[in-house]
PDB file of N, CA and C in Angstrom:
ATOM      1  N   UNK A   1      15.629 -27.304 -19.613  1.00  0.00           N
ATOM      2  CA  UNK A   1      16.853 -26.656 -19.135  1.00  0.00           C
ATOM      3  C   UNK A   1      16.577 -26.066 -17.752  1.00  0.00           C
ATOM      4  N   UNK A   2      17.320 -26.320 -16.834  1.00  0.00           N
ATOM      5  CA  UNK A   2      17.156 -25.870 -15.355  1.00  0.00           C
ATOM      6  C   UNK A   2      17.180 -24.532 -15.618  1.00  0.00           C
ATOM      7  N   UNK A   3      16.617 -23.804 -14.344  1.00  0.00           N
ATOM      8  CA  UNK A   3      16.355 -22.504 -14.048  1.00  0.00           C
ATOM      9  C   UNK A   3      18.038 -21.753 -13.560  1.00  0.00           C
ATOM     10  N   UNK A   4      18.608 -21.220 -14.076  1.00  0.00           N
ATOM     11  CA  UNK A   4      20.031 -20.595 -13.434  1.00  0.00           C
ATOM     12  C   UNK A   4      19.294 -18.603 -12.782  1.00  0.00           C
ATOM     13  N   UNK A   5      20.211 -18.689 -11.426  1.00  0.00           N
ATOM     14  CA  UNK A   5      20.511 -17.797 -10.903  1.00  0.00           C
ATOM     15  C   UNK A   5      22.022 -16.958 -11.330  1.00  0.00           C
ATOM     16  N   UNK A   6      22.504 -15.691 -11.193  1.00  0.00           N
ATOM     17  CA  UNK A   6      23.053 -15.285 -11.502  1.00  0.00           C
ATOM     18  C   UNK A   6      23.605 -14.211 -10.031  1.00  0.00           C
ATOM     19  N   UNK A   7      24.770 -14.795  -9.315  1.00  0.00           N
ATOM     20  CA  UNK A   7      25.188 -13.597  -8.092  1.00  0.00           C
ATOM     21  C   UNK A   7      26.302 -13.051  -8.401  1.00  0.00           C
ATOM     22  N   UNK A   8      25.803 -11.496  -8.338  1.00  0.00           N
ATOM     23  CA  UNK A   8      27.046 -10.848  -9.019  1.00  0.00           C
ATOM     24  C   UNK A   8      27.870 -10.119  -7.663  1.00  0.00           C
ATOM     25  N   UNK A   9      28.591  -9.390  -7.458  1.00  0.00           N
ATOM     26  CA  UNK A   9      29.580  -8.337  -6.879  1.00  0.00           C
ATOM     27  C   UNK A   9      29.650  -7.327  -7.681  1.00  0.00           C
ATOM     28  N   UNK A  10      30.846  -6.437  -7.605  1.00  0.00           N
ATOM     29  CA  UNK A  10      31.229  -5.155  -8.112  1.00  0.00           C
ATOM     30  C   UNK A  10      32.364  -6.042  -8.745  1.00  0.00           C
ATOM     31  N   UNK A  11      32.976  -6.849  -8.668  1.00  0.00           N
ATOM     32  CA  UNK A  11      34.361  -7.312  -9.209  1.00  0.00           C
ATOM     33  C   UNK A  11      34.212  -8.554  -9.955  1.00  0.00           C
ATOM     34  N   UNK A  12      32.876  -9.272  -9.680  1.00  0.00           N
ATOM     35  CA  UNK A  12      32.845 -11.057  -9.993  1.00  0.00           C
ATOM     36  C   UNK A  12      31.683 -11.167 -10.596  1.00  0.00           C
ATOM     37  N   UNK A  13      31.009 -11.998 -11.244  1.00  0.00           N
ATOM     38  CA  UNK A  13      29.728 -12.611 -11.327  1.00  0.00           C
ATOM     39  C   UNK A  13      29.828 -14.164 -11.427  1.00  0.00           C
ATOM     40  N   UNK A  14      28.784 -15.173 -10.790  1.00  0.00           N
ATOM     41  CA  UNK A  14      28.845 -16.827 -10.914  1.00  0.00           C
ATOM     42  C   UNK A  14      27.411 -16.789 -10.765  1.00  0.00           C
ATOM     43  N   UNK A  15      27.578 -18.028 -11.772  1.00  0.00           N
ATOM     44  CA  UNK A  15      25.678 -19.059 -11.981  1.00  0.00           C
ATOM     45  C   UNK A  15      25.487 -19.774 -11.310  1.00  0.00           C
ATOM     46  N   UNK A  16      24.751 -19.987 -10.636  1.00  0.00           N
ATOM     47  CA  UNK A  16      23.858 -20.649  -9.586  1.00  0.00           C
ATOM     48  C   UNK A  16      22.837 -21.465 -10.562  1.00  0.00           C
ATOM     49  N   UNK A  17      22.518 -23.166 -10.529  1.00  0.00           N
ATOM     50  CA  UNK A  17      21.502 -24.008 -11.174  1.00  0.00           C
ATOM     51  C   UNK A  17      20.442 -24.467  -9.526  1.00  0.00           C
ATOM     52  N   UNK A  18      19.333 -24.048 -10.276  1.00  0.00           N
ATOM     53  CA  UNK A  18      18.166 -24.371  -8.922  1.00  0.00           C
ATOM     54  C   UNK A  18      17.647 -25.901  -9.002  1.00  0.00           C
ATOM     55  N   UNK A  19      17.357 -26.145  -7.424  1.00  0.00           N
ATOM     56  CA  UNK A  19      17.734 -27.419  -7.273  1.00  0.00           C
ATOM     57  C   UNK A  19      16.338 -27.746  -7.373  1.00  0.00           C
ATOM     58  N   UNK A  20      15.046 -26.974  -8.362  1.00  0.00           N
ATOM     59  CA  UNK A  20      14.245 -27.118  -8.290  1.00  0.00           C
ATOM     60  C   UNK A  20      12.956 -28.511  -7.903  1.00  0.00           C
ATOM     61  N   UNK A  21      13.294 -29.654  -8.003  1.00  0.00           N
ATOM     62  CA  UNK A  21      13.042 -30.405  -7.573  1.00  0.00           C
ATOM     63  C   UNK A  21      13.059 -31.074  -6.421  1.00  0.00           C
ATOM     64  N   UNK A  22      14.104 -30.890  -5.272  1.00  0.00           N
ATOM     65  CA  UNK A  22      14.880 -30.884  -4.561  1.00  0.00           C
ATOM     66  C   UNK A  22      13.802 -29.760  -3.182  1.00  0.00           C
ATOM     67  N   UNK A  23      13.980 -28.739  -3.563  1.00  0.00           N
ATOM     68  CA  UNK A  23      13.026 -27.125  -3.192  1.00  0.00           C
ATOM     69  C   UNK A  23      12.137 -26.550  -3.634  1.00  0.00           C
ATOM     70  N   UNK A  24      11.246 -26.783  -4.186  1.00  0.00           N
ATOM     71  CA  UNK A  24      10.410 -26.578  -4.721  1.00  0.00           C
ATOM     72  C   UNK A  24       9.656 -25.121  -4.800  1.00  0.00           C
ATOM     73  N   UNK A  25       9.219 -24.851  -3.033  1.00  0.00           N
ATOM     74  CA  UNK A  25       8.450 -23.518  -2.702  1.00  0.00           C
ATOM     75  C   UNK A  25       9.571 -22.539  -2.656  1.00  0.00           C
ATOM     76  N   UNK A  26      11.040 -22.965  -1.904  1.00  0.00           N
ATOM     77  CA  UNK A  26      11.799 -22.262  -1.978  1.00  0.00           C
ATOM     78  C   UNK A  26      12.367 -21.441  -2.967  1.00  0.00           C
ATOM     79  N   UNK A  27      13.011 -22.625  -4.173  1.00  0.00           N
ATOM     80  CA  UNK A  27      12.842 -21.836  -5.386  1.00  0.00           C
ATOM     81  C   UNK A  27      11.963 -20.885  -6.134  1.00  0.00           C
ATOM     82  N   UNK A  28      10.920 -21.411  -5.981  1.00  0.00           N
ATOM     83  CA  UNK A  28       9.795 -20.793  -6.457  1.00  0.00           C
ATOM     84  C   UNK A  28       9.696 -19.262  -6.021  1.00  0.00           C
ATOM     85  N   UNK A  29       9.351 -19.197  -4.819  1.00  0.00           N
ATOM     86  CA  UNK A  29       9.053 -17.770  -4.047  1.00  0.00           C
ATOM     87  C   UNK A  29      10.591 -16.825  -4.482  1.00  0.00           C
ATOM     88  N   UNK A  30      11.623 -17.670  -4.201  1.00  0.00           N
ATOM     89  CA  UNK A  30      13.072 -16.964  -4.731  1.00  0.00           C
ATOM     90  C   UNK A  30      12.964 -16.428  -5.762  1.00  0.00           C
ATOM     91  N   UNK A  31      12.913 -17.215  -7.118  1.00  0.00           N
ATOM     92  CA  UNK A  31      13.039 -16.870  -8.335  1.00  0.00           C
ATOM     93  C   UNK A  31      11.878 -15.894  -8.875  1.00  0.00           C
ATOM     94  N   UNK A  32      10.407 -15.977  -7.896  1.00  0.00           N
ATOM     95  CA  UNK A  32       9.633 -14.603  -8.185  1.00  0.00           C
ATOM     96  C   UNK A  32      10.013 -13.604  -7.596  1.00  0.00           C
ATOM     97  N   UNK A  33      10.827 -13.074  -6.706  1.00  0.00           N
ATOM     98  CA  UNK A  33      11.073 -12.243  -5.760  1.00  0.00           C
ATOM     99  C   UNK A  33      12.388 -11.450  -7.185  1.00  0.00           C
ATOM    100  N   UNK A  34      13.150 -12.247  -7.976  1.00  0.00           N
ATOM    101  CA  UNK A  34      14.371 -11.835  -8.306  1.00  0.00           C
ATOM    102  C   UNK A  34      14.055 -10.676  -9.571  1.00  0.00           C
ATOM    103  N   UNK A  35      14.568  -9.599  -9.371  1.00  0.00           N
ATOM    104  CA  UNK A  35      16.356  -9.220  -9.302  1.00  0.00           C
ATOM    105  C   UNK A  35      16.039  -8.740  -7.846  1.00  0.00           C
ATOM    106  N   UNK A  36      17.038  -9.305  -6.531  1.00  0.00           N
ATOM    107  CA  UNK A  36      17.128  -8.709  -5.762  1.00  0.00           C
ATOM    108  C   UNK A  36      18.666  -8.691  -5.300  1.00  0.00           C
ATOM    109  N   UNK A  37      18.799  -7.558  -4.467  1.00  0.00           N
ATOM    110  CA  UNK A  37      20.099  -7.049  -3.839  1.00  0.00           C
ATOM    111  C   UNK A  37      20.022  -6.831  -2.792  1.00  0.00           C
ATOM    112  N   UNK A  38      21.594  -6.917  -2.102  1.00  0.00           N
ATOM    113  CA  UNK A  38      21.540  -6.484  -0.129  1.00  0.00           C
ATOM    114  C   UNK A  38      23.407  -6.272  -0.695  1.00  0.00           C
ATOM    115  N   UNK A  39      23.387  -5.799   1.271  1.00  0.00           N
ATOM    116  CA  UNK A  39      24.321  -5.799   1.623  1.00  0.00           C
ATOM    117  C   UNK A  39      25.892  -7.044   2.407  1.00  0.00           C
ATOM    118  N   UNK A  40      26.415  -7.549   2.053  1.00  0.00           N
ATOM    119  CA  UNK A  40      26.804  -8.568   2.468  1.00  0.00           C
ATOM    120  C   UNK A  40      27.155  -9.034   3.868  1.00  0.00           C
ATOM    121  N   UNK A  41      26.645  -9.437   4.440  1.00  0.00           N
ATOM    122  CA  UNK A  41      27.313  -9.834   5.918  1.00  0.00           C
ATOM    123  C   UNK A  41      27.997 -11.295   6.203  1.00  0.00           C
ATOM    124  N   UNK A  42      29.047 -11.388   6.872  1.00  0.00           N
ATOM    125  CA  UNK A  42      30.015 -12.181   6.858  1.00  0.00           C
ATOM    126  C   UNK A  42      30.264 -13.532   7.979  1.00  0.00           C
ATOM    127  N   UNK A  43      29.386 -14.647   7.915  1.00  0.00           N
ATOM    128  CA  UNK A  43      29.812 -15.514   8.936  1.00  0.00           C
ATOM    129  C   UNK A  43      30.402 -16.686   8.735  1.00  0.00           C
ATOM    130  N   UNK A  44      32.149 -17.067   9.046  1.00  0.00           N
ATOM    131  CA  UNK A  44      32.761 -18.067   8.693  1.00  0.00           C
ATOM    132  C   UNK A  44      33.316 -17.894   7.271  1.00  0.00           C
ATOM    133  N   UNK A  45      32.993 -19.184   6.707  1.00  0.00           N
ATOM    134  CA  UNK A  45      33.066 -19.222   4.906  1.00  0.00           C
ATOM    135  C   UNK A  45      31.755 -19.265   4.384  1.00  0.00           C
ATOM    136  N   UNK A  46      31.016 -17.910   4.975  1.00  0.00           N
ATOM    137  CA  UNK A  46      29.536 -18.028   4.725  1.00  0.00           C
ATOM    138  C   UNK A  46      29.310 -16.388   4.248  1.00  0.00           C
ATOM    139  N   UNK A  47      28.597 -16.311   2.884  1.00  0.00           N
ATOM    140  CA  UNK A  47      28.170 -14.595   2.939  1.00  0.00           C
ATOM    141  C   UNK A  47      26.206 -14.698   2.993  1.00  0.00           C
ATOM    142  N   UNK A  48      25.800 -14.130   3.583  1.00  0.00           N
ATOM    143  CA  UNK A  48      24.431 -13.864   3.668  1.00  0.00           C
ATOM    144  C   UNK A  48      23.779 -12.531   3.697  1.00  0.00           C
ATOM    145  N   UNK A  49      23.164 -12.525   3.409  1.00  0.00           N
ATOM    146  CA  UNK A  49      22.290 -10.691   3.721  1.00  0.00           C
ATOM    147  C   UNK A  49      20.724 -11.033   3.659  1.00  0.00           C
ATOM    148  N   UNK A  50      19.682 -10.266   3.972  1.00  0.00           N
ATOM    149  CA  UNK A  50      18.498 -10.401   4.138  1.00  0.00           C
ATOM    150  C   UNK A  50      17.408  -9.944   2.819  1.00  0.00           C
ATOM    151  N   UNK A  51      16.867 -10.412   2.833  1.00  0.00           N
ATOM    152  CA  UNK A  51      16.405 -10.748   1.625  1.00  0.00           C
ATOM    153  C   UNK A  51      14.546 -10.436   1.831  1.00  0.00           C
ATOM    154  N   UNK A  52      13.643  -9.859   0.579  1.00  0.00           N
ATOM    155  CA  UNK A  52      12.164  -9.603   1.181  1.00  0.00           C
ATOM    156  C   UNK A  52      11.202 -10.957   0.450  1.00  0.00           C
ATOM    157  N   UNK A  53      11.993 -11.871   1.048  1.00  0.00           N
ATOM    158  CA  UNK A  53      11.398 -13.281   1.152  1.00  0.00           C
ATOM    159  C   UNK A  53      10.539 -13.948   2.250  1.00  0.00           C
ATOM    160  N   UNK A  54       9.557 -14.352   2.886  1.00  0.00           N
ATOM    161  CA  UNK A  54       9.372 -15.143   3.893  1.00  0.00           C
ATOM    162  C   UNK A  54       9.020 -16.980   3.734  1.00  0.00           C
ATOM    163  N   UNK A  55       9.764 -17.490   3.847  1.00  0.00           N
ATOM    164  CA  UNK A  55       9.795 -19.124   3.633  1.00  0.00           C
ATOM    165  C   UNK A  55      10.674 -19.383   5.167  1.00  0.00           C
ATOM    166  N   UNK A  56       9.268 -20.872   5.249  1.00  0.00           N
ATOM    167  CA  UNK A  56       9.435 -21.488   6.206  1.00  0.00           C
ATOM    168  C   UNK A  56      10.683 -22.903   6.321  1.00  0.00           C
ATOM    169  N   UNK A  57      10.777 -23.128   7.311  1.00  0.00           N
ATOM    170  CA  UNK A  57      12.111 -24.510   6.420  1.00  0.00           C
ATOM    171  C   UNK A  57      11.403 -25.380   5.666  1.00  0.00           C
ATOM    172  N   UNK A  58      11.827 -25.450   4.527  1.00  0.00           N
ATOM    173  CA  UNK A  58      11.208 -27.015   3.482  1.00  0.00           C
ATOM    174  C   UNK A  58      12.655 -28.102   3.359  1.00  0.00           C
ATOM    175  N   UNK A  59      12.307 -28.677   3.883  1.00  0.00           N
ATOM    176  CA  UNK A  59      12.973 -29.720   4.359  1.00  0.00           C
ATOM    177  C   UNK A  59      14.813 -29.194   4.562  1.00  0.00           C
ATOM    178  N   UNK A  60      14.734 -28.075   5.623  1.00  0.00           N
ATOM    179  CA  UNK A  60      15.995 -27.861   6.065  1.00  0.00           C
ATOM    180  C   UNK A  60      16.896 -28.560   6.322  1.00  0.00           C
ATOM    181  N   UNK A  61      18.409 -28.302   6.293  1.00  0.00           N
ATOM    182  CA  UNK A  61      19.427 -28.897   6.654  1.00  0.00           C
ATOM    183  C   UNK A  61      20.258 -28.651   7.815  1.00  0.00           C
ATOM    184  N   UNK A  62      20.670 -29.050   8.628  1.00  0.00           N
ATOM    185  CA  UNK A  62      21.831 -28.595   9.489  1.00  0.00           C
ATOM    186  C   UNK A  62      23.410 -27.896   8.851  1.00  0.00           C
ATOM    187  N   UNK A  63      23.588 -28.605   7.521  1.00  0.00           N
ATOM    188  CA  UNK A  63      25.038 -28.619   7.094  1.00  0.00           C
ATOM    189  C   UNK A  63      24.641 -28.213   5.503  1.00  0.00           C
ATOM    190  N   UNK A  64      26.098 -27.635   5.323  1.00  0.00           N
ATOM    191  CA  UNK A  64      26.052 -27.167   4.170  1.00  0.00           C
ATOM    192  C   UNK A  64      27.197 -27.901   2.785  1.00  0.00           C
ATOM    193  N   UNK A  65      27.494 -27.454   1.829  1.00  0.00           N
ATOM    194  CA  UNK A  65      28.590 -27.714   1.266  1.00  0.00           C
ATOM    195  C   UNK A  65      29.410 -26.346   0.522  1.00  0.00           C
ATOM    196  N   UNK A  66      30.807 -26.859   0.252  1.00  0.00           N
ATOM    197  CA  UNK A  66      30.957 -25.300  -0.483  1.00  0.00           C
ATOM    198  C   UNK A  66      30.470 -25.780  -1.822  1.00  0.00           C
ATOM    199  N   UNK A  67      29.615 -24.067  -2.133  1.00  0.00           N
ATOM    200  CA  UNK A  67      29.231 -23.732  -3.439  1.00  0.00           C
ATOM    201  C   UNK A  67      27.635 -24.084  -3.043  1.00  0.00           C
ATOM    202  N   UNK A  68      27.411 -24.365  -1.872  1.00  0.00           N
ATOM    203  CA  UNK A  68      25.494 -24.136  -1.765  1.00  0.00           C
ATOM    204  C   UNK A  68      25.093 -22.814  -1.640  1.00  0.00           C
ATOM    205  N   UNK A  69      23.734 -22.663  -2.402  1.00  0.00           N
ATOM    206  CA  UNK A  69      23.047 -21.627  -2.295  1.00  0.00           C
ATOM    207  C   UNK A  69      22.094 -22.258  -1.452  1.00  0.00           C
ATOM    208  N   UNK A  70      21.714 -20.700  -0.328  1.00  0.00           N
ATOM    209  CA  UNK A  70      20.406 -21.640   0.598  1.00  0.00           C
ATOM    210  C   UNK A  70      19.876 -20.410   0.871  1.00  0.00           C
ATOM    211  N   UNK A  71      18.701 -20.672   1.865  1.00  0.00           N
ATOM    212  CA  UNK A  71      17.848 -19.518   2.096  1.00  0.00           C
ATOM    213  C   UNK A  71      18.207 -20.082   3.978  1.00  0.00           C
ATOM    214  N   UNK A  72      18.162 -18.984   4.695  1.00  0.00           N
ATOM    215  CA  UNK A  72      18.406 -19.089   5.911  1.00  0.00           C
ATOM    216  C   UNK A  72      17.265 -18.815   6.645  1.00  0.00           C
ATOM    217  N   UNK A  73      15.947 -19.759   6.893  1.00  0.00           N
ATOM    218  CA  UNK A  73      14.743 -19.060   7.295  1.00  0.00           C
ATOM    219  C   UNK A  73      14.321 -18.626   8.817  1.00  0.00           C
ATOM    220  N   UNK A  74      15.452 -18.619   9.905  1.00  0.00           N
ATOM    221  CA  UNK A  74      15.285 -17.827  10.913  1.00  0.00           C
ATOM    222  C   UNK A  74      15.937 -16.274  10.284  1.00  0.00           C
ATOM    223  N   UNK A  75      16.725 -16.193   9.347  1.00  0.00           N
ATOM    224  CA  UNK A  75      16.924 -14.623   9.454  1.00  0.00           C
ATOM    225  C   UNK A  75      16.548 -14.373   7.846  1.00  0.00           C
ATOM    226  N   UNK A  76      15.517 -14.977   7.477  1.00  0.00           N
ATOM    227  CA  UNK A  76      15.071 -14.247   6.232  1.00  0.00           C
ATOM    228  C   UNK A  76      16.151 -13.699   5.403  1.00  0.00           C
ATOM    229  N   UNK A  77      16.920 -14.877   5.036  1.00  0.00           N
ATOM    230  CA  UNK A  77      18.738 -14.369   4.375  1.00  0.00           C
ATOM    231  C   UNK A  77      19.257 -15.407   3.471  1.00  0.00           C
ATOM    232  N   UNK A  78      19.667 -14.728   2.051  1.00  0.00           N
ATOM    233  CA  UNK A  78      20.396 -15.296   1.315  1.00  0.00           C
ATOM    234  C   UNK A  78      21.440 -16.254   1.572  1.00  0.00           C
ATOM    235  N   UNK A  79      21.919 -17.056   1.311  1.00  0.00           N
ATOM    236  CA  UNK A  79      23.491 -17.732   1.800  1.00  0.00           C
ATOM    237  C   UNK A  79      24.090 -18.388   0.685  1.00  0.00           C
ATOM    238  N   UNK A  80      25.448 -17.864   1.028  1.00  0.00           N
ATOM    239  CA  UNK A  80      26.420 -18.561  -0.023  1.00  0.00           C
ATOM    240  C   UNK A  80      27.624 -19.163   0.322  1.00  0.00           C
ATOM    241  N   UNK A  81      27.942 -20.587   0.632  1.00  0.00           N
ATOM    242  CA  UNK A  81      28.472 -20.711   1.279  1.00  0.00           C
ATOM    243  C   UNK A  81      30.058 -21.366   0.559  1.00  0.00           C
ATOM    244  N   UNK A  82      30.826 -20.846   0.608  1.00  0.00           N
ATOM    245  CA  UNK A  82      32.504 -20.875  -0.260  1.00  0.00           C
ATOM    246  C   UNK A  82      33.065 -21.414   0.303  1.00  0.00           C
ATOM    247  N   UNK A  83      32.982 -22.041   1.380  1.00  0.00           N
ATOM    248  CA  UNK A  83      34.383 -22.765   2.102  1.00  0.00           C
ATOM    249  C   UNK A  83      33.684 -23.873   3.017  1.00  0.00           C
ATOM    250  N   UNK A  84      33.840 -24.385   3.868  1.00  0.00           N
ATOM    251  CA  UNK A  84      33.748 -25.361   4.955  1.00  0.00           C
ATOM    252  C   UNK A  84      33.330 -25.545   6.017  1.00  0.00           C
ATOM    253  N   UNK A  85      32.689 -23.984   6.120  1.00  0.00           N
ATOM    254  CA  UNK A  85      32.244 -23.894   7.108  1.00  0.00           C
ATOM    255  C   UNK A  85      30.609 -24.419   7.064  1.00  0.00           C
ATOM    256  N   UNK A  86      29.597 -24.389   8.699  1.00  0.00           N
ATOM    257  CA  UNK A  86      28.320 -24.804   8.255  1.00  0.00           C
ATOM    258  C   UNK A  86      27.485 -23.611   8.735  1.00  0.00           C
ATOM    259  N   UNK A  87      26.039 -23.919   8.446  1.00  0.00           N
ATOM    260  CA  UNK A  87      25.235 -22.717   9.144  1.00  0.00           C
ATOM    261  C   UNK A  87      25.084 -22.892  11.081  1.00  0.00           C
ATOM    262  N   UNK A  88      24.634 -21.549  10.909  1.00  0.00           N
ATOM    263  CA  UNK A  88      24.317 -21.655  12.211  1.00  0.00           C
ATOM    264  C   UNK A  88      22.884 -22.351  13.261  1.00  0.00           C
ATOM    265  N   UNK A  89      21.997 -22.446  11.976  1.00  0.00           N
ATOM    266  CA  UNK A  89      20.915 -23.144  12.206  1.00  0.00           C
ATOM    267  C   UNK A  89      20.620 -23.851  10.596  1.00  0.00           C
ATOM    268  N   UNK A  90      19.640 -24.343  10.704  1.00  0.00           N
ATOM    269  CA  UNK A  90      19.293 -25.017   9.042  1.00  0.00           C
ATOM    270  C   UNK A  90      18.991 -24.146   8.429  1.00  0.00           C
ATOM    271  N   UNK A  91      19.352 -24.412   6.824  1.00  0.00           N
ATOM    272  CA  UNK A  91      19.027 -23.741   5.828  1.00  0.00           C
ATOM    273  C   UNK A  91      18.183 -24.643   4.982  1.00  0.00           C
ATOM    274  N   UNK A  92      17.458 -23.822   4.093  1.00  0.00           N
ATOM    275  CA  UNK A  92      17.166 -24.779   3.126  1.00  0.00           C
ATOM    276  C   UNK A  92      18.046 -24.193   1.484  1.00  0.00           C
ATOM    277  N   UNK A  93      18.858 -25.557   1.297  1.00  0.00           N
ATOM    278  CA  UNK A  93      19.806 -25.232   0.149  1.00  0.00           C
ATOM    279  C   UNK A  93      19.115 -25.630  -0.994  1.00  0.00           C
ATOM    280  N   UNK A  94      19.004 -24.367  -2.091  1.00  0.00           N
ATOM    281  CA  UNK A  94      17.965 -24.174  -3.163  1.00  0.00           C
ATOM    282  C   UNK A  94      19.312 -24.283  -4.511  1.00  0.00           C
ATOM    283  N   UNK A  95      19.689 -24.304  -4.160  1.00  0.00           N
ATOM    284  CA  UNK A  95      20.718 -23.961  -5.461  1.00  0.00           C
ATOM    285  C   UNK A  95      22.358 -23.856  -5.596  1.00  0.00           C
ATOM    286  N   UNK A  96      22.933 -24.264  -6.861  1.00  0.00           N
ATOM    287  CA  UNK A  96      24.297 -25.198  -6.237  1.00  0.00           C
ATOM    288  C   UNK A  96      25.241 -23.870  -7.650  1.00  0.00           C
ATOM    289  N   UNK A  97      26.029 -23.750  -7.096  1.00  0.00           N
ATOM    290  CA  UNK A  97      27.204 -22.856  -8.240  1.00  0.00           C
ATOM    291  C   UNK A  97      28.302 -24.078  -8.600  1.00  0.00           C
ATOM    292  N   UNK A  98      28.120 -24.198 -10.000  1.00  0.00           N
ATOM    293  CA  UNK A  98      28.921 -25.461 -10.381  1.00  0.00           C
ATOM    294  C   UNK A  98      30.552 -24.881 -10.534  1.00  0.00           C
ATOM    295  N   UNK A  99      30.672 -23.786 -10.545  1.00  0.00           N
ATOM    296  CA  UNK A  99      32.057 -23.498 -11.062  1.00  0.00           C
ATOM    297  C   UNK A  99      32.591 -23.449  -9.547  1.00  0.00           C
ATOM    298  N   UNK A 100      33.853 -22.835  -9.235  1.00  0.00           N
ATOM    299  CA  UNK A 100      34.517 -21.851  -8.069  1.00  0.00           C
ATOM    300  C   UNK A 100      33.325 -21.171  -7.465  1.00  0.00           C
ATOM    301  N   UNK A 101      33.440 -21.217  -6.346  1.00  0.00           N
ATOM    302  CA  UNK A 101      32.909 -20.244  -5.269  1.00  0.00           C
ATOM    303  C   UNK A 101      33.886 -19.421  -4.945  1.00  0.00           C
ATOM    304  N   UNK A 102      35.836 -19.861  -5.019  1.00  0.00           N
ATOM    305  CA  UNK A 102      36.474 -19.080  -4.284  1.00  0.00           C
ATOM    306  C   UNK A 102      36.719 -17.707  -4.451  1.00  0.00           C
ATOM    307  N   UNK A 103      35.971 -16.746  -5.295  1.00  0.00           N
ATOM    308  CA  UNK A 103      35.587 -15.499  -5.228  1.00  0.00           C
ATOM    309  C   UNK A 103      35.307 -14.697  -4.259  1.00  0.00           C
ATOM    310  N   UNK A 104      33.965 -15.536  -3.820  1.00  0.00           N
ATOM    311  CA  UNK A 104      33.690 -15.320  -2.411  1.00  0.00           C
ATOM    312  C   UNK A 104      34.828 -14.624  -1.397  1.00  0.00           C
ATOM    313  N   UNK A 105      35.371 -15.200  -1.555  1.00  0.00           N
ATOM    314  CA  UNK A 105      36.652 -15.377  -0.155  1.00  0.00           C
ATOM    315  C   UNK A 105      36.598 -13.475   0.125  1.00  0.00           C
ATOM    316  N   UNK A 106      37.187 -12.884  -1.327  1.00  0.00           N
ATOM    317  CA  UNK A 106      37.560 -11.589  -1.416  1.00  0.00           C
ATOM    318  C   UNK A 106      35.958 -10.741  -1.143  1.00  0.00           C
ATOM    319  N   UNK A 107      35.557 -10.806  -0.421  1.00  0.00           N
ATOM    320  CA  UNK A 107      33.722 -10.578  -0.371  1.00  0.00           C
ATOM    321  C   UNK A 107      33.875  -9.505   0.764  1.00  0.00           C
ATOM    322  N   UNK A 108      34.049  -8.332   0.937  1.00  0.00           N
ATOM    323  CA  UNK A 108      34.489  -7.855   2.458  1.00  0.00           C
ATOM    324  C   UNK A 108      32.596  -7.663   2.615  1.00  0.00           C
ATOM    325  N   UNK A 109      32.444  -7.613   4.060  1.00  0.00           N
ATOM    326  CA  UNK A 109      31.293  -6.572   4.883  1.00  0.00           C
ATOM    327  C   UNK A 109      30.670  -5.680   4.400  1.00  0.00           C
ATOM    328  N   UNK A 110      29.533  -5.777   4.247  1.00  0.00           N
ATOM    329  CA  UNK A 110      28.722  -4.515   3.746  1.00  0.00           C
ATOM    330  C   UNK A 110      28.871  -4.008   1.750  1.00  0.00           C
ATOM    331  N   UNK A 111      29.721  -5.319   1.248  1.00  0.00           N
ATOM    332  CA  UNK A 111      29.412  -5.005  -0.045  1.00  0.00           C
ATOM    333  C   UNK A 111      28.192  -5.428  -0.457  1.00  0.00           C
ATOM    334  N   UNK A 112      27.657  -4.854  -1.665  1.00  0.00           N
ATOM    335  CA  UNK A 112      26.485  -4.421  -2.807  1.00  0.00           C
ATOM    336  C   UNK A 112      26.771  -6.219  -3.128  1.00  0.00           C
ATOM    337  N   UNK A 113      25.775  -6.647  -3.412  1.00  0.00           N
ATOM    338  CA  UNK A 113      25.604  -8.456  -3.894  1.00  0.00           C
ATOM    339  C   UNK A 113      24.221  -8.156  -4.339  1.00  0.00           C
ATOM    340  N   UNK A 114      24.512  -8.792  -5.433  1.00  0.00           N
ATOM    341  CA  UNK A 114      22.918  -8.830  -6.541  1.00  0.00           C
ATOM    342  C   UNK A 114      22.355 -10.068  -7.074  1.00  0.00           C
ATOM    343  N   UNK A 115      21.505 -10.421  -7.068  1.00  0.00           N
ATOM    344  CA  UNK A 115      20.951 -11.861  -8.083  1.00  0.00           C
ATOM    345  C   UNK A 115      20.128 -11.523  -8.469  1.00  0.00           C
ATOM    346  N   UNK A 116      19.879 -11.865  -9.798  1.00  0.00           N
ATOM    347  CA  UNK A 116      19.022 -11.964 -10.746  1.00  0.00           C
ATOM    348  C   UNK A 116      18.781 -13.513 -11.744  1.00  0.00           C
ATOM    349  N   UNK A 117      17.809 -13.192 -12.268  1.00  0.00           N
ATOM    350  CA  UNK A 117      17.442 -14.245 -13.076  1.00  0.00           C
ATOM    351  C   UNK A 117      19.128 -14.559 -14.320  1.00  0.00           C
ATOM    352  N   UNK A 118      19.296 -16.049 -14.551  1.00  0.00           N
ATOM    353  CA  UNK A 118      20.317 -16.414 -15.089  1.00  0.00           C
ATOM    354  C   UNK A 118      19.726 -16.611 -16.742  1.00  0.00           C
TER     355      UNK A 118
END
């Protein structure tokens, strides 16, 4: 059974399945690091916050999809990406939310965002 992540809000929670095969170190270092929390910051149809992770790109991407989970390794930052938009540099995308992302949307600046083990 795959490894599930769990990102909550104050209003929402959605499961995240790790693309463990796919990311390997990424996942890995992620899922030992977890339960962790930040503050949300807002770019596009993108929420990210910084995270006390350090991973290098493993086989980064330019582009994203909605409902990727990725690690953003120039700013040491979570990403969740809900809509259409892409990153600003590569990510490496570790993990996919099979349901709705459009939760997200209602996500303002500087909210409390948590993940933990699923």
């Amino acid at each position: 059974m795959p490894n599930k992540i769990v990102i909550s809000t104050e209003d929402f929670e959605v499961e995240a399945v790790l693309l463990e095969e796919d990311r390997p170190e990424t996942c890995e270092k992620i899922w030992n690091a977890l339960p962790i929390e930040g503050k949300a910051s807002l770019y596009k149809e993108e929420i990210y916050f910084e995270i006390p992770v350090d991973i290098g790109p493993e086989d980064a991407t330019p582009s994203a999809e909605k409902g990727d989970v990725s690690y953003w390794p120039e700013g040491n930052s979570f990403c969740v990406f809900f809509g259409e938009s892409q990153p600003v540099s590569p990510v490496n995308t570790f993990a996919k939310i099979e349901e709705s992302s459009e939760e997200f949307r209602g996500v303002e600046s500087g909210e409390k965002i948590e993940v933990r083990k699923g």
